[in-house]
PDB file of N, CA and C in Angstrom:
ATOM      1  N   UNK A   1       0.826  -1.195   0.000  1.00  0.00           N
ATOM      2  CA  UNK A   1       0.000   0.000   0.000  1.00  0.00           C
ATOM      3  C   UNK A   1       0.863   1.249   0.000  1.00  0.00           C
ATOM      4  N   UNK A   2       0.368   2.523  -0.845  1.00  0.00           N
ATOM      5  CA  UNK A   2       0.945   3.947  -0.786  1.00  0.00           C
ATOM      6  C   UNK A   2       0.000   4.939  -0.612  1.00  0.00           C
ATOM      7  N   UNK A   3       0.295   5.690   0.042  1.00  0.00           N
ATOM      8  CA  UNK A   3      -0.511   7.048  -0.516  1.00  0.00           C
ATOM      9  C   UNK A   3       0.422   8.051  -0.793  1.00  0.00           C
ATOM     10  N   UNK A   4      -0.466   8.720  -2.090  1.00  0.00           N
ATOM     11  CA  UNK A   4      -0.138  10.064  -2.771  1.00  0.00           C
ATOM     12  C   UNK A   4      -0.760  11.049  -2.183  1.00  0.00           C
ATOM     13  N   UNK A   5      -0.142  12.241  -2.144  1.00  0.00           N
ATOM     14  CA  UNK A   5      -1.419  13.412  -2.199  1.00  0.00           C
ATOM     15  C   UNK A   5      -0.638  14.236  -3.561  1.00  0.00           C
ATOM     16  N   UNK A   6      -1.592  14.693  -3.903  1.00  0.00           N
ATOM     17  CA  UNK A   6      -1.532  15.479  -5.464  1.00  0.00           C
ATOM     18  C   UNK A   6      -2.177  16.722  -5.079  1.00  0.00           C
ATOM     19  N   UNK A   7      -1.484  18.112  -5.262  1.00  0.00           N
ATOM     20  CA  UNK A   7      -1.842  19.081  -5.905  1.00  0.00           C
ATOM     21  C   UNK A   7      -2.040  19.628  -6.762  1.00  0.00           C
ATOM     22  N   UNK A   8      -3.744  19.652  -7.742  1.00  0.00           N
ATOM     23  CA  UNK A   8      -3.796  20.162  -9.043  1.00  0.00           C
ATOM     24  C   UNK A   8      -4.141  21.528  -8.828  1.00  0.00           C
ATOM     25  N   UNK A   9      -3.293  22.170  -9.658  1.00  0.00           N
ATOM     26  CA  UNK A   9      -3.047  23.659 -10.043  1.00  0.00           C
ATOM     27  C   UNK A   9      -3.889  23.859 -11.192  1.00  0.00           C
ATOM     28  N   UNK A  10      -4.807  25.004 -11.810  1.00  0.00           N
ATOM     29  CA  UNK A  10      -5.563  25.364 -12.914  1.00  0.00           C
ATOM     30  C   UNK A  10      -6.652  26.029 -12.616  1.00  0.00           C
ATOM     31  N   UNK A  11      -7.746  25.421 -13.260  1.00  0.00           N
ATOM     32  CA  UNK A  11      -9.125  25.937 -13.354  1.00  0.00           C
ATOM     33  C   UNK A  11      -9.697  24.807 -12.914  1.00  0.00           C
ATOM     34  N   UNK A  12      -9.640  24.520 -11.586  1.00  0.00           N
ATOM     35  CA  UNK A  12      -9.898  23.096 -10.702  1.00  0.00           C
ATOM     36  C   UNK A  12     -11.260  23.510  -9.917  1.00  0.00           C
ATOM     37  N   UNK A  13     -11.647  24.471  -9.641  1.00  0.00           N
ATOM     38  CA  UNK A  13     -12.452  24.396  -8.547  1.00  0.00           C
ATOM     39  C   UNK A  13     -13.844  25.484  -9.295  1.00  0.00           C
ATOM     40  N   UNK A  14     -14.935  24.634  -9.292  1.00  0.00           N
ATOM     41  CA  UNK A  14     -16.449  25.569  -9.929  1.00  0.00           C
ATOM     42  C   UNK A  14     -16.306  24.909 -11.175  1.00  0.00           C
ATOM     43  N   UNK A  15     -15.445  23.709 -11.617  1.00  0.00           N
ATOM     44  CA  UNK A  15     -16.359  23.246 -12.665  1.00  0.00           C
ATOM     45  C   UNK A  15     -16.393  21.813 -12.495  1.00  0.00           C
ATOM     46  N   UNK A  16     -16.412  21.368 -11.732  1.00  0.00           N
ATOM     47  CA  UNK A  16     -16.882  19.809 -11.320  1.00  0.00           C
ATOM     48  C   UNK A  16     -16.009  18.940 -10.839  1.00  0.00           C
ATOM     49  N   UNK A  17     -14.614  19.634 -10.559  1.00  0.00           N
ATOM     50  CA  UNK A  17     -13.578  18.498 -10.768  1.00  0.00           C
ATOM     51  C   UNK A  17     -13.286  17.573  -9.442  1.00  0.00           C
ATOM     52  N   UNK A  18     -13.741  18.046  -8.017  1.00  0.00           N
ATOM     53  CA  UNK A  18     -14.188  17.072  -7.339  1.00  0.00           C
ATOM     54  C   UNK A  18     -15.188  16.277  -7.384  1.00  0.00           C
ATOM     55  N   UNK A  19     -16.111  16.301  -7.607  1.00  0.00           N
ATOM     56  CA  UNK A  19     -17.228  15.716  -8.342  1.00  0.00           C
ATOM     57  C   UNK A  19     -16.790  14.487  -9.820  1.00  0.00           C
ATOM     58  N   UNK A  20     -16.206  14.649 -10.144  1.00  0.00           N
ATOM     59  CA  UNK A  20     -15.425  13.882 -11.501  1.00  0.00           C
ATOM     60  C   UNK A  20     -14.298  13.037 -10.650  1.00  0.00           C
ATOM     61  N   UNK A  21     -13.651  13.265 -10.376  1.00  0.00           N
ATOM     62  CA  UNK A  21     -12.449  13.124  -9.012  1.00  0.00           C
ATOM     63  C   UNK A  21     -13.026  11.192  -8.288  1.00  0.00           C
ATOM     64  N   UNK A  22     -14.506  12.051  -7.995  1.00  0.00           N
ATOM     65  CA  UNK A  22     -14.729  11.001  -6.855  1.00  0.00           C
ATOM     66  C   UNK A  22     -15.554  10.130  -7.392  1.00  0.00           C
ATOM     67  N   UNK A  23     -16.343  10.327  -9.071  1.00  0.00           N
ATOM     68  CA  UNK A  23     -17.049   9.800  -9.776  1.00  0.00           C
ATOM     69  C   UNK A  23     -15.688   8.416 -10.122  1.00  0.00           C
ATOM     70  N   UNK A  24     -14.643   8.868 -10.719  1.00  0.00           N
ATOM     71  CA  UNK A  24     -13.536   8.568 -10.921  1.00  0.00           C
ATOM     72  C   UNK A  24     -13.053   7.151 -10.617  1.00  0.00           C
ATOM     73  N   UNK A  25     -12.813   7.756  -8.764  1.00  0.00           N
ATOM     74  CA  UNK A  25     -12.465   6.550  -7.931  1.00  0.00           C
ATOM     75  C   UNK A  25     -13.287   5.448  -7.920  1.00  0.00           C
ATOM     76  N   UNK A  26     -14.504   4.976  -8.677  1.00  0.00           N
ATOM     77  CA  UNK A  26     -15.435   3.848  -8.473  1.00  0.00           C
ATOM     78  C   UNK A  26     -14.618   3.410  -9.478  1.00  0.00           C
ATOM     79  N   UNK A  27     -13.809   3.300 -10.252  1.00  0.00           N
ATOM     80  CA  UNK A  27     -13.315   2.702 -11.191  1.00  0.00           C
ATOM     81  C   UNK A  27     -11.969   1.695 -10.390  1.00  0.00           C
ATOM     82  N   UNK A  28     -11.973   2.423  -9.312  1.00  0.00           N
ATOM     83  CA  UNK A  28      -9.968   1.990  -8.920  1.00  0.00           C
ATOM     84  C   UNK A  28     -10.364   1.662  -7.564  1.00  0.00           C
ATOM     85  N   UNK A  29      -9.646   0.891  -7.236  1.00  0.00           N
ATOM     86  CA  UNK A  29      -9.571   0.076  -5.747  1.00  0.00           C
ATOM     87  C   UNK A  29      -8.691   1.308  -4.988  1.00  0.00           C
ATOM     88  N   UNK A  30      -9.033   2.691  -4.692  1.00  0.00           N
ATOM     89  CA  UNK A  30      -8.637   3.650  -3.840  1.00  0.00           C
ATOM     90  C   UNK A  30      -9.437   4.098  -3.201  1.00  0.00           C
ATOM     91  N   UNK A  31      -8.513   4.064  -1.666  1.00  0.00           N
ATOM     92  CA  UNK A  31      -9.661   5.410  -0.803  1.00  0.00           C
ATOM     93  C   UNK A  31      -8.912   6.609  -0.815  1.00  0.00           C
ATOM     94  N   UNK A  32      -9.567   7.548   0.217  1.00  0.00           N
ATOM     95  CA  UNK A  32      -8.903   8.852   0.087  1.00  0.00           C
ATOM     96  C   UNK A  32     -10.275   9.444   0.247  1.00  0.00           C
ATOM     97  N   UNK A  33      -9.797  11.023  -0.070  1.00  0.00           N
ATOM     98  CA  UNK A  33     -10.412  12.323  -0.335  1.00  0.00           C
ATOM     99  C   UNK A  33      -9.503  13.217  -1.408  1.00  0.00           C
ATOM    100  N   UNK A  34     -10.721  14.091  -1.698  1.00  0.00           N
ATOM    101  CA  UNK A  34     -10.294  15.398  -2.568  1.00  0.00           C
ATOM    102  C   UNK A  34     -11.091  16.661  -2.130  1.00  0.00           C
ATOM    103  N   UNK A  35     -10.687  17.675  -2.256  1.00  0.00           N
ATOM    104  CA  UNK A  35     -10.847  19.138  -1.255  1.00  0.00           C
ATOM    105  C   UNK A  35      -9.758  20.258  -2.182  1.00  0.00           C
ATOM    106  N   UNK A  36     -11.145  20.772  -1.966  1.00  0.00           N
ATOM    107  CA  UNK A  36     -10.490  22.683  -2.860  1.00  0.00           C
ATOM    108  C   UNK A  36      -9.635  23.426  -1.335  1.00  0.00           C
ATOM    109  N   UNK A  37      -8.770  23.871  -1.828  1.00  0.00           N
ATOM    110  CA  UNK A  37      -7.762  24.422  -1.290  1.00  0.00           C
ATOM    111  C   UNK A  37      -7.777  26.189  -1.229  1.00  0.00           C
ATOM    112  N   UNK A  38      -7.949  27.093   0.058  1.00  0.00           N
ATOM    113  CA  UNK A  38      -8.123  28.029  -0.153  1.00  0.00           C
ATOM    114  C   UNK A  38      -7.543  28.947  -1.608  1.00  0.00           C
ATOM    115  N   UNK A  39      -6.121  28.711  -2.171  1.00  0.00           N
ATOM    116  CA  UNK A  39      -5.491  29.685  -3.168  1.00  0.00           C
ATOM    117  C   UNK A  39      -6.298  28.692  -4.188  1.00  0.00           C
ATOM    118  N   UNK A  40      -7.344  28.333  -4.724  1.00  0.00           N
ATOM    119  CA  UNK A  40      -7.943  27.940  -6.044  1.00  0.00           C
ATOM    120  C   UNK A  40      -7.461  26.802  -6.178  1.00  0.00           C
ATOM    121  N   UNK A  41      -6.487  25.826  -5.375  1.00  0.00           N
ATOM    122  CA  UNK A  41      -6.056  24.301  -5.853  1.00  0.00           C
ATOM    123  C   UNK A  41      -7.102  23.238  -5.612  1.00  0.00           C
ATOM    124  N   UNK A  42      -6.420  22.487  -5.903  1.00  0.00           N
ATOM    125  CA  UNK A  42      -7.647  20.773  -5.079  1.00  0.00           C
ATOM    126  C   UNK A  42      -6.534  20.073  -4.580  1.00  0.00           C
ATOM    127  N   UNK A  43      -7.156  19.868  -3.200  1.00  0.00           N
ATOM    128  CA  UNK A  43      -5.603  18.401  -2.674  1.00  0.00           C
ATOM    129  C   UNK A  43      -6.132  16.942  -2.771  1.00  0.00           C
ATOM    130  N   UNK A  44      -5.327  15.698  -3.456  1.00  0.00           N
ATOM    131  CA  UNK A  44      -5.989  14.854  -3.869  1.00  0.00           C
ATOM    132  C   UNK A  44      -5.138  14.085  -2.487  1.00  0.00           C
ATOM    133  N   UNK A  45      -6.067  12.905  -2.273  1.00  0.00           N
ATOM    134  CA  UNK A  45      -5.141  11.802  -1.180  1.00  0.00           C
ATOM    135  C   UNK A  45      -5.762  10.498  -1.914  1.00  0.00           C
ATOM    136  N   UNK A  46      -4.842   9.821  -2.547  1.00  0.00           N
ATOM    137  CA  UNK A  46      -5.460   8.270  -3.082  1.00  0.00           C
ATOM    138  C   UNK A  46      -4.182   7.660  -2.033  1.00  0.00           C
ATOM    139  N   UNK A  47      -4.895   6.413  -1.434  1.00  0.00           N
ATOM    140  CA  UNK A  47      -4.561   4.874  -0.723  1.00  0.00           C
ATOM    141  C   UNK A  47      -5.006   3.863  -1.636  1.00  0.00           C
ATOM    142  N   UNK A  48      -4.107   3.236  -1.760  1.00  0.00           N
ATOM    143  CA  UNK A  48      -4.028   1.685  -2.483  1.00  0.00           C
ATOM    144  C   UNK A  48      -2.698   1.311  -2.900  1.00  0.00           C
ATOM    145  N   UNK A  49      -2.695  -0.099  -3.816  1.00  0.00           N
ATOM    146  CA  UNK A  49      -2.196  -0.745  -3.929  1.00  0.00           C
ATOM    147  C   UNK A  49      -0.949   0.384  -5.162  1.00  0.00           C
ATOM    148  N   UNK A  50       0.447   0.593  -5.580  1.00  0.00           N
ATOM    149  CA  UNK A  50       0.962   1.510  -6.471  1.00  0.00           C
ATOM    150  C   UNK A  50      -0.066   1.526  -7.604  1.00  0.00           C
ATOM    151  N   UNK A  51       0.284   0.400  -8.564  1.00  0.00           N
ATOM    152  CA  UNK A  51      -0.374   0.467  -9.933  1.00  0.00           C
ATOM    153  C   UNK A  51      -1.902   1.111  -9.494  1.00  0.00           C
ATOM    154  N   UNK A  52      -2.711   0.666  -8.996  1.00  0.00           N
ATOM    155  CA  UNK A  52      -4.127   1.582  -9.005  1.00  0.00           C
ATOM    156  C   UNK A  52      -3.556   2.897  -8.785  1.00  0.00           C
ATOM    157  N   UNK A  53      -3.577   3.533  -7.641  1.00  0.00           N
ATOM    158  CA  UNK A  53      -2.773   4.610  -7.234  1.00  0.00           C
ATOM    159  C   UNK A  53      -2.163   5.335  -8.399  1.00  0.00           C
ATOM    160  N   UNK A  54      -1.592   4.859  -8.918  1.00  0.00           N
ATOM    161  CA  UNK A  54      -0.916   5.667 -10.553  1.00  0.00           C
ATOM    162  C   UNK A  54      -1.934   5.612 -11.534  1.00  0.00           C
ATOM    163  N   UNK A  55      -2.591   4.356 -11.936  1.00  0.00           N
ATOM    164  CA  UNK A  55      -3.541   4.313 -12.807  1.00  0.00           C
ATOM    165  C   UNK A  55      -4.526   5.899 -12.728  1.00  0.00           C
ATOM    166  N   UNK A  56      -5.064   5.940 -11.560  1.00  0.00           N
ATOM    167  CA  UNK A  56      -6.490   6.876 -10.970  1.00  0.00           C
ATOM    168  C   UNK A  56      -5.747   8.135 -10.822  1.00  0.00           C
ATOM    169  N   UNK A  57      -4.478   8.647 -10.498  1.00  0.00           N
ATOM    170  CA  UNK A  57      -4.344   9.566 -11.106  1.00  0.00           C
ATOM    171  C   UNK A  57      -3.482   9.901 -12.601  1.00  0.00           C
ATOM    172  N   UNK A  58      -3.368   9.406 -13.345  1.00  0.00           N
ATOM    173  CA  UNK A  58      -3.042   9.381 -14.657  1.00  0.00           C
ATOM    174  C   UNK A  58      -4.849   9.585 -15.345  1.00  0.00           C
ATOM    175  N   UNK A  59      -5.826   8.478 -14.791  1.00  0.00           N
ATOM    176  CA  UNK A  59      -7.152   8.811 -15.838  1.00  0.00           C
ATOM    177  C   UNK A  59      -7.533  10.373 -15.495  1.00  0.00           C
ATOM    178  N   UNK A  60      -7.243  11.069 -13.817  1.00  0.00           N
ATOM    179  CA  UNK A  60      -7.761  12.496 -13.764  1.00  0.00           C
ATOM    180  C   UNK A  60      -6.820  13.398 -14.575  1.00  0.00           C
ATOM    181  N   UNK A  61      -5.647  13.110 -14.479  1.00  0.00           N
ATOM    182  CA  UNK A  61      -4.923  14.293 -14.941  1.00  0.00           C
ATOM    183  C   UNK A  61      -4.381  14.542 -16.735  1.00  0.00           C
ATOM    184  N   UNK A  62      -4.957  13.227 -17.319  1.00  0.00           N
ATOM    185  CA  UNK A  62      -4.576  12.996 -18.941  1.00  0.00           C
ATOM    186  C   UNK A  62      -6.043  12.328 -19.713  1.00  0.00           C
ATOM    187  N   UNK A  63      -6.643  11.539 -18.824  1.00  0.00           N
ATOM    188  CA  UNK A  63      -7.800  11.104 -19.472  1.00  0.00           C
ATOM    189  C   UNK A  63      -9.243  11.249 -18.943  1.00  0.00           C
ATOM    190  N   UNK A  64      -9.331  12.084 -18.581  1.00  0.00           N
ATOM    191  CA  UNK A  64     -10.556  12.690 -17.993  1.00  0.00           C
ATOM    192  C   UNK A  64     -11.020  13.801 -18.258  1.00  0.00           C
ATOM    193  N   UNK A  65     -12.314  13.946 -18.276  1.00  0.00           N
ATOM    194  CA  UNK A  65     -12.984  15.564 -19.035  1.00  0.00           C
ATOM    195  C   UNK A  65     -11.956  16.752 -18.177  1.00  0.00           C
ATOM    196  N   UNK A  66     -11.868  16.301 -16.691  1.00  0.00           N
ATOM    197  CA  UNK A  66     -11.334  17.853 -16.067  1.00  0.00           C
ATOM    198  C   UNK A  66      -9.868  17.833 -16.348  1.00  0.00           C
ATOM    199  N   UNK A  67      -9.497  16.845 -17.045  1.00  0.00           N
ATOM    200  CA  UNK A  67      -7.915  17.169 -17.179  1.00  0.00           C
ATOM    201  C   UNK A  67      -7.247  18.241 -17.890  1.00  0.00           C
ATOM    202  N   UNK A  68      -8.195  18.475 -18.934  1.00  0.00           N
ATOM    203  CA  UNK A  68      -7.589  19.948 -19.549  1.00  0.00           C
ATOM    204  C   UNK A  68      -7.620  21.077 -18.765  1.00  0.00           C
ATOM    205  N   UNK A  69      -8.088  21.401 -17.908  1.00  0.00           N
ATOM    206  CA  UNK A  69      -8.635  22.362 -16.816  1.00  0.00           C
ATOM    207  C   UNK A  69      -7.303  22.466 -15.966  1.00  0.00           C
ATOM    208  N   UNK A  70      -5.885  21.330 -16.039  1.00  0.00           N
ATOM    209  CA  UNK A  70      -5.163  20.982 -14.676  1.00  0.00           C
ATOM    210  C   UNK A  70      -3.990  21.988 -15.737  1.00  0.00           C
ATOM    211  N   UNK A  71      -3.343  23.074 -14.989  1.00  0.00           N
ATOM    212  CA  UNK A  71      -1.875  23.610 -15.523  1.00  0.00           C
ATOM    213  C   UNK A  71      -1.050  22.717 -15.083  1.00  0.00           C
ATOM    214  N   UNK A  72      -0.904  22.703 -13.897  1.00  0.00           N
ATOM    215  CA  UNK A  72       0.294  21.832 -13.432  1.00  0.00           C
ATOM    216  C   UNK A  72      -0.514  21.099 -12.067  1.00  0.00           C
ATOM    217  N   UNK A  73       0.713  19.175 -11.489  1.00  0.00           N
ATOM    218  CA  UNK A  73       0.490  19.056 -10.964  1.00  0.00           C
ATOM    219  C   UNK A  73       1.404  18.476 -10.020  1.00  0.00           C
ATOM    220  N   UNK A  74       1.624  18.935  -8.680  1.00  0.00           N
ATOM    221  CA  UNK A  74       2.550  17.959  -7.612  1.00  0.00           C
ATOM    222  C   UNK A  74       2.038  16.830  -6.788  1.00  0.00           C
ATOM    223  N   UNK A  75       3.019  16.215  -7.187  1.00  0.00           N
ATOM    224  CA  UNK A  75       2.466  14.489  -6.150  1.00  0.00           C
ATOM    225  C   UNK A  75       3.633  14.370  -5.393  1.00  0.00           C
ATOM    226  N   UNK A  76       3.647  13.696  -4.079  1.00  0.00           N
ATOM    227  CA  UNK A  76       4.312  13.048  -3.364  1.00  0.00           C
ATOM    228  C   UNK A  76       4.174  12.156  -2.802  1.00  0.00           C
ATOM    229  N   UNK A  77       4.460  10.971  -2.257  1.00  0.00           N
ATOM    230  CA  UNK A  77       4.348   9.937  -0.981  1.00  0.00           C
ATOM    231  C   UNK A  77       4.425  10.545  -0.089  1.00  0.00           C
ATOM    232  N   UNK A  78       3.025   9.810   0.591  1.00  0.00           N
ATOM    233  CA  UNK A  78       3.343  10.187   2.086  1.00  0.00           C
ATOM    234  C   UNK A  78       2.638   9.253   2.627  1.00  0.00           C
ATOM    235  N   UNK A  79       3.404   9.042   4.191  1.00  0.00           N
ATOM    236  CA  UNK A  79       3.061   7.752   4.888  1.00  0.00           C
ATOM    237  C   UNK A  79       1.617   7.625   4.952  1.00  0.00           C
ATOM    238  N   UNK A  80       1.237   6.542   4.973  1.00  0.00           N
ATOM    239  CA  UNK A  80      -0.431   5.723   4.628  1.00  0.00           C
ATOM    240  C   UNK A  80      -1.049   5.918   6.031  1.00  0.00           C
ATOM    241  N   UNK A  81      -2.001   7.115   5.841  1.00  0.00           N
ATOM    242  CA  UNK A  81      -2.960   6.574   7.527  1.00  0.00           C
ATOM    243  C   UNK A  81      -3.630   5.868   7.651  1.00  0.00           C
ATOM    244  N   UNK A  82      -4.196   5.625   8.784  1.00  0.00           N
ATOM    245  CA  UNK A  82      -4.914   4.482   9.283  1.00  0.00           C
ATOM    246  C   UNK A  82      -6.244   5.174   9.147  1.00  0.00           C
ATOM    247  N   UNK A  83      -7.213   4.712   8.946  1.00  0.00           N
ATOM    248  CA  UNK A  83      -8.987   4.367   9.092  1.00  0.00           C
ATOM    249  C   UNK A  83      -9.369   5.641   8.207  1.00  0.00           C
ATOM    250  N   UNK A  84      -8.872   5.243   6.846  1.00  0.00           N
ATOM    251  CA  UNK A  84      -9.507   5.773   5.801  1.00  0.00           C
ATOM    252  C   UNK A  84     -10.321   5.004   5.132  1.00  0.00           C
ATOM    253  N   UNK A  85     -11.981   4.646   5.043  1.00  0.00           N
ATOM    254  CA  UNK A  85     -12.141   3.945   4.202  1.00  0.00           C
ATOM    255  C   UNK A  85     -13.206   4.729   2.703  1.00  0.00           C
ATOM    256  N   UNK A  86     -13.338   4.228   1.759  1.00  0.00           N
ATOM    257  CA  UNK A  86     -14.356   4.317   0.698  1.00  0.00           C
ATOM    258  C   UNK A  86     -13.422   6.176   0.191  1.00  0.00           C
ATOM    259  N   UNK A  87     -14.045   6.671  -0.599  1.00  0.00           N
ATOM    260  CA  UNK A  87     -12.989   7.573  -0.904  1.00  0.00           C
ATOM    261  C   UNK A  87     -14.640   9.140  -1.080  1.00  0.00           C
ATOM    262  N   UNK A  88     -14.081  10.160  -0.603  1.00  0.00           N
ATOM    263  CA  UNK A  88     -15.224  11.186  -0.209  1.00  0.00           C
ATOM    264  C   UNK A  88     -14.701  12.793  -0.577  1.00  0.00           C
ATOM    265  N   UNK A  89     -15.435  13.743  -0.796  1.00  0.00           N
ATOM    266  CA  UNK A  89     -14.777  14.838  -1.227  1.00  0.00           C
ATOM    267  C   UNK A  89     -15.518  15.497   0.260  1.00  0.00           C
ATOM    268  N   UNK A  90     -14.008  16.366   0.832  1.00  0.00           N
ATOM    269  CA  UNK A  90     -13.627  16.865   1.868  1.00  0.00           C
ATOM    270  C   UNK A  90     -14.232  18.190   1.754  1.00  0.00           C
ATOM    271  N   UNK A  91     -14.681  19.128   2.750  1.00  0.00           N
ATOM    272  CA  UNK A  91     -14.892  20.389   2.820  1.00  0.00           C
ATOM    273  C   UNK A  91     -14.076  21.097   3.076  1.00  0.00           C
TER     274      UNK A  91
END
């Protein structure tokens, strides 16, 4: 197991892209959250197995309607918490 968190930079927030985000994750064996970020970002957190984990964000950020919307984006590892389950967009 890994988790990412991803910061997408763009025109992320008021046109669906948490909403798409979390539509998304029914496709991929990830939990997590996604949440708009006061300066206009979204912070993504996917848990799972690597390959899903890469898969689910590769379909948001290259093959997904909101991907043209993303300028840039940062990912990192970071240690996996405990009692995350099903995946939910954060306030």
């Amino acid at each position: 197991m890994i988790a990412t968190n991803v910061i997408f930079e763009g025109r992320v927030q008021g046109v669906g892209f948490r909403y798409t985000v979390k539509e998304l994750a029914r496709g991929f064996e990830v939990r997590g959250w996604v949440r708009n970020l006061a300066d206009g970002s979204v912070e993504l957190l996917a848990v799972g197995e690597p390959a899903e984990v890469r898969d689910f964000i590769h379909e948001i950020a290259v093959e997904s309607a909101v991907a043209r919307n993303i300028q840039s984006r940062h990912s990192r590892e970071v240690p996996v918490p405990e009692g995350i389950s099903g995946f939910r967009i954060e306030k």
